[in-house]
C-alpha atoms as a PDB file:
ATOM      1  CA  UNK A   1     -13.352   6.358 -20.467  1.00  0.00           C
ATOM      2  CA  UNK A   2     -14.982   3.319 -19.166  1.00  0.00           C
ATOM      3  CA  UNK A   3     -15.072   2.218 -15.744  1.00  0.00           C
ATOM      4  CA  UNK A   4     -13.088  -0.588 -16.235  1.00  0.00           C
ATOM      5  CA  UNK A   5     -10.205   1.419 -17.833  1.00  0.00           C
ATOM      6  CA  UNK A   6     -10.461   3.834 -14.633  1.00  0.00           C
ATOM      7  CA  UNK A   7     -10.384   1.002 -12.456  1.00  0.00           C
ATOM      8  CA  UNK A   8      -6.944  -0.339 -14.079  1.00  0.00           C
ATOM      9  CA  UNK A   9      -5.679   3.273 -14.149  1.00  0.00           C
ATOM     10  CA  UNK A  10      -5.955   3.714 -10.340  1.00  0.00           C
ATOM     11  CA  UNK A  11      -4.092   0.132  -9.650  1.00  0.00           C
ATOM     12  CA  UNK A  12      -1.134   1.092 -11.969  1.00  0.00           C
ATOM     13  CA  UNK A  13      -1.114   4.562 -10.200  1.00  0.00           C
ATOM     14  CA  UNK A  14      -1.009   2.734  -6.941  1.00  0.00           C
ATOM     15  CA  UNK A  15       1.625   0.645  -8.063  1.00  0.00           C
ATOM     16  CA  UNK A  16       3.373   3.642  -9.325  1.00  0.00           C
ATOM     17  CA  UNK A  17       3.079   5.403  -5.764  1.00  0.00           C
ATOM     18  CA  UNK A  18       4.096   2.768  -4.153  1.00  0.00           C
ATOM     19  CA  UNK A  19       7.148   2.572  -6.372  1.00  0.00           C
ATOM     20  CA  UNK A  20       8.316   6.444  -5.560  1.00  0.00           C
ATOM     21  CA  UNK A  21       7.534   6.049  -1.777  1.00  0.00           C
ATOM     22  CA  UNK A  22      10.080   3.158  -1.812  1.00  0.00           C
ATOM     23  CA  UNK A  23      12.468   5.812  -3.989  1.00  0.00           C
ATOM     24  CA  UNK A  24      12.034   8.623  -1.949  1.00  0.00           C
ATOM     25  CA  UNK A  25      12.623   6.676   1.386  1.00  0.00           C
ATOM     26  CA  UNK A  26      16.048   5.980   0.510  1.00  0.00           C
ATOM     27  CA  UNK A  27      16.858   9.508  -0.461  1.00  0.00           C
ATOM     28  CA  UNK A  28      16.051  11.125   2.464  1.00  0.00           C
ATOM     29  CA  UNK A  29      17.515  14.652   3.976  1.00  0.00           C
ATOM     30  CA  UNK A  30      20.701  13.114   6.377  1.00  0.00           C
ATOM     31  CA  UNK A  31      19.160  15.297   8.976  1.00  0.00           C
ATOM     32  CA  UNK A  32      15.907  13.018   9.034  1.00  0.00           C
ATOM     33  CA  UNK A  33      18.133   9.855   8.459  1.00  0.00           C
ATOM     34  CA  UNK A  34      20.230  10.798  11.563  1.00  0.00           C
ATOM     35  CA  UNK A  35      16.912  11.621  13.243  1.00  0.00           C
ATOM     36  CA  UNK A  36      14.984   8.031  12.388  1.00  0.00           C
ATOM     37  CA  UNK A  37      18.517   6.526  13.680  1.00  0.00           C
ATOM     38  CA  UNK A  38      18.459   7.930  17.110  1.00  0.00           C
ATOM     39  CA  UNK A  39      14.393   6.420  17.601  1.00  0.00           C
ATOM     40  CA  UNK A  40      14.298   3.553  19.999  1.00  0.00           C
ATOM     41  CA  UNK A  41      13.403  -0.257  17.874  1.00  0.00           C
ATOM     42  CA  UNK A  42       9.967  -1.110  16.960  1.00  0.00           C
ATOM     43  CA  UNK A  43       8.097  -4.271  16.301  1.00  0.00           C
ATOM     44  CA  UNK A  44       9.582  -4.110  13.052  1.00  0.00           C
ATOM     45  CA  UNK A  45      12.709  -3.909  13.816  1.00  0.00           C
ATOM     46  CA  UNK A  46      12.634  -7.655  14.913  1.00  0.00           C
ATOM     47  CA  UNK A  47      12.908 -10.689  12.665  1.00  0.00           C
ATOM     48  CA  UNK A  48       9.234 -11.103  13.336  1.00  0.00           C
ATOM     49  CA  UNK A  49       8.054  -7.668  12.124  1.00  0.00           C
ATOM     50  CA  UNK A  50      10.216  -8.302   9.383  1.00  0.00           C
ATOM     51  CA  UNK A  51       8.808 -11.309   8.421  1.00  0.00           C
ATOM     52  CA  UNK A  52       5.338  -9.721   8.639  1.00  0.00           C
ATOM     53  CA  UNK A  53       6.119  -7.135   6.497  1.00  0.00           C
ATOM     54  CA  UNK A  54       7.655  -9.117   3.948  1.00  0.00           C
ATOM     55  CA  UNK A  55       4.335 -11.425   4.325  1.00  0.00           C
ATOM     56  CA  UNK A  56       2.246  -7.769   4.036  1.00  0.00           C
ATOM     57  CA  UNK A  57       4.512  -6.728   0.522  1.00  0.00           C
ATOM     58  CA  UNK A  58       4.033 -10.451  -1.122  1.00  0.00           C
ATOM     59  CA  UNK A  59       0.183 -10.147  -0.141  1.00  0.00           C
ATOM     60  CA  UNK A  60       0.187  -6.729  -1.855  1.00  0.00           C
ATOM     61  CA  UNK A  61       2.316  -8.168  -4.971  1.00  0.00           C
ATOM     62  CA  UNK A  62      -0.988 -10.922  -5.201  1.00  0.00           C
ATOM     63  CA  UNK A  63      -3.648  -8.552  -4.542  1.00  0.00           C
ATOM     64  CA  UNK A  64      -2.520  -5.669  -6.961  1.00  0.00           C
ATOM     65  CA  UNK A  65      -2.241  -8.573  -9.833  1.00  0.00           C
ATOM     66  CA  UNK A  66      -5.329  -9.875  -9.408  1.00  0.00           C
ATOM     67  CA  UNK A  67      -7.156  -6.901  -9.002  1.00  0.00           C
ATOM     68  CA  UNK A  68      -5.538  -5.948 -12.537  1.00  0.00           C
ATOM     69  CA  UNK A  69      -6.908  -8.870 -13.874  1.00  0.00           C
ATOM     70  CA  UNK A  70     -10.123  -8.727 -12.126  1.00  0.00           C
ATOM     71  CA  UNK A  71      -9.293 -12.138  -9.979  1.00  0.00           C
ATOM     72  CA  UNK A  72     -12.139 -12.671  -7.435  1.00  0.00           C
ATOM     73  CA  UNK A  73      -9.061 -13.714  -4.884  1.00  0.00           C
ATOM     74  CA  UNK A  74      -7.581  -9.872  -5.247  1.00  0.00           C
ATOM     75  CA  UNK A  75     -10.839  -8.168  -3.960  1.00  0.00           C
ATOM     76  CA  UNK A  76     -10.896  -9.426  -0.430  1.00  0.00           C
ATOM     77  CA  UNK A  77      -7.036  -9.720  -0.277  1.00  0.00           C
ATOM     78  CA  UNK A  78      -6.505  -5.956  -0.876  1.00  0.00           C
ATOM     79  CA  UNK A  79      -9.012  -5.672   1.911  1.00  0.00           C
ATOM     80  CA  UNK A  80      -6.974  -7.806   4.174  1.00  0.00           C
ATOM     81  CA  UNK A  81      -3.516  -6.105   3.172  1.00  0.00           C
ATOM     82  CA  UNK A  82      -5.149  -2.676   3.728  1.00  0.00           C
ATOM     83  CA  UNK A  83      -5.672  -3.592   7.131  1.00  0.00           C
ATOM     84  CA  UNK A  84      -2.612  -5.343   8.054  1.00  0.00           C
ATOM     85  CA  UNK A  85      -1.252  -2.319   6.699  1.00  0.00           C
ATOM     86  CA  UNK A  86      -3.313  -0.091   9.206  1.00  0.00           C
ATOM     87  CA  UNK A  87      -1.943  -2.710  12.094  1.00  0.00           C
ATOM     88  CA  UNK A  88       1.871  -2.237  11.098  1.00  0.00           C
ATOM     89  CA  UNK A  89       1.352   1.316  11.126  1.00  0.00           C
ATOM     90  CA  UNK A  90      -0.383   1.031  14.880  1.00  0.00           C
ATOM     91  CA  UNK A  91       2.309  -1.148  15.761  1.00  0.00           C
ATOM     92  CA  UNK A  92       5.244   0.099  14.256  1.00  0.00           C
ATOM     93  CA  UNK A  93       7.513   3.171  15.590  1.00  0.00           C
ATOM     94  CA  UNK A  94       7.678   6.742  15.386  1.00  0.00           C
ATOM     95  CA  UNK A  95       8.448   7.288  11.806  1.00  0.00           C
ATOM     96  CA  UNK A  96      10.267  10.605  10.253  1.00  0.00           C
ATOM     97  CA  UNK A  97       9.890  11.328   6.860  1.00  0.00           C
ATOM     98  CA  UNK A  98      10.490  13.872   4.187  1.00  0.00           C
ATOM     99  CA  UNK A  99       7.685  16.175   2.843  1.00  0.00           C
ATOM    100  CA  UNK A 100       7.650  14.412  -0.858  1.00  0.00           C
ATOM    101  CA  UNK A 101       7.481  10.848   0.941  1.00  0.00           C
ATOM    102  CA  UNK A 102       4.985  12.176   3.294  1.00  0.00           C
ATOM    103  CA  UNK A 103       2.786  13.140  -0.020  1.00  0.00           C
ATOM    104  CA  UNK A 104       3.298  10.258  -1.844  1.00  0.00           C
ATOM    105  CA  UNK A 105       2.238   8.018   1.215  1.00  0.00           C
ATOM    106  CA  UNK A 106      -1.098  10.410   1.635  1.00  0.00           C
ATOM    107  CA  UNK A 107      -2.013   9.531  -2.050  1.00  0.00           C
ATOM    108  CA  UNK A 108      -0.773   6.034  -1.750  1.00  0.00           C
ATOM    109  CA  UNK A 109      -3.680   6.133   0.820  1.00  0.00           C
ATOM    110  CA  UNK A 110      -6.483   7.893  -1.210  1.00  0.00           C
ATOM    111  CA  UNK A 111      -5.774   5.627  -4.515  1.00  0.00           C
ATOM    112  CA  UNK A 112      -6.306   2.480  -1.421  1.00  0.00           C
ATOM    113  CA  UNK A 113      -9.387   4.214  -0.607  1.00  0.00           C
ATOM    114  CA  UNK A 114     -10.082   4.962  -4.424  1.00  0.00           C
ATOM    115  CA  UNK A 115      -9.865   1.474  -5.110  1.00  0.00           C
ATOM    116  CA  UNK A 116     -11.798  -0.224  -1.944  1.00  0.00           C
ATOM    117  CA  UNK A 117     -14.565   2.186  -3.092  1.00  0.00           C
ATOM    118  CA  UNK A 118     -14.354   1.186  -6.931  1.00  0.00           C
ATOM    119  CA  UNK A 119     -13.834  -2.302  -5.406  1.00  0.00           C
ATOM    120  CA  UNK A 120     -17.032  -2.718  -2.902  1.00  0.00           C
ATOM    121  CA  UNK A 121     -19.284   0.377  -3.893  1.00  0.00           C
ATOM    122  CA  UNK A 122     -19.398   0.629  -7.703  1.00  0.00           C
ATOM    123  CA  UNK A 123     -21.019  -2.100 -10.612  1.00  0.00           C
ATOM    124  CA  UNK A 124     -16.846  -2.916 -11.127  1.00  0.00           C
ATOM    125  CA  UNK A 125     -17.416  -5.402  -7.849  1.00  0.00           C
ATOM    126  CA  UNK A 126     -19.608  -7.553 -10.329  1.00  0.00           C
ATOM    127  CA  UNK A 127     -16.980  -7.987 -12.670  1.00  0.00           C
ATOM    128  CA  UNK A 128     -15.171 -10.158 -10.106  1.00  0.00           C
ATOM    129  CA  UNK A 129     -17.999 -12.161  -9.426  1.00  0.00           C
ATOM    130  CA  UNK A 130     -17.929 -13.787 -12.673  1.00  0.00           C
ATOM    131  CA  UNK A 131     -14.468 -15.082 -13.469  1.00  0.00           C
END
């Protein structure tokens, strides 16, 4: 298997995580739902956070398509929603979650890392330079 074929792998298996941590968030245990209810608001419980995080998932929509395609555009703005990312979680609340979302977030975060690495540390980066 070629690099380029690992490379595409990873960003459908992020997508994929990504997909399941949205899943499993909405079928939590009612004893963790009554528990994330009684937390105090965050940021994002504003109509700015929520605009931010809407402006974080479209950036993430972009990025994951044009790394796919190896767009030039999707190398730096994976970077950039990787770190807004890392902001909403410094900003946000106190979050209680099941064990299986828990796990899918923790890969979520090693195919990110996966893919910055692939991205920034591997001869894949030069097939963004040419398009």
């Amino acid at each position: 298997m070629n690099l380029e074929n690992i490379f595409r792998n990873l960003v459908l298996a992020n997508i994929g995580i990504f997909v399941l941590i949205i899943m499993s968030s909405y079928s939590q245990n009612s004893l963790i739902l009554e528990y994330s209810q009684n937390l105090e608001p965050g940021f994002f419980d504003t109509q700015l956070g929520l605009v931010l995080v809407l402006l974080i998932l479209l950036m993430y929509l972009i990025a994951i398509y044009c790394l796919y395609n190896f767009k030039p555009l999707g190398k730096s703005l994976f970077l950039y929603t990787i770190i807004s990312y890392i902001f909403c979680l410094y900003f946000g609340k106190i979050q209680v979650i099941g064990q299986i979302t828990y796990i899918l977030q923790y890969l979520g975060t090693l195919t990110d890392g996966a893919i910055l690495t692939l991205l920034y540390f591997s001869p894949i980066k030069l097939k963004f330079n040419k398009n």
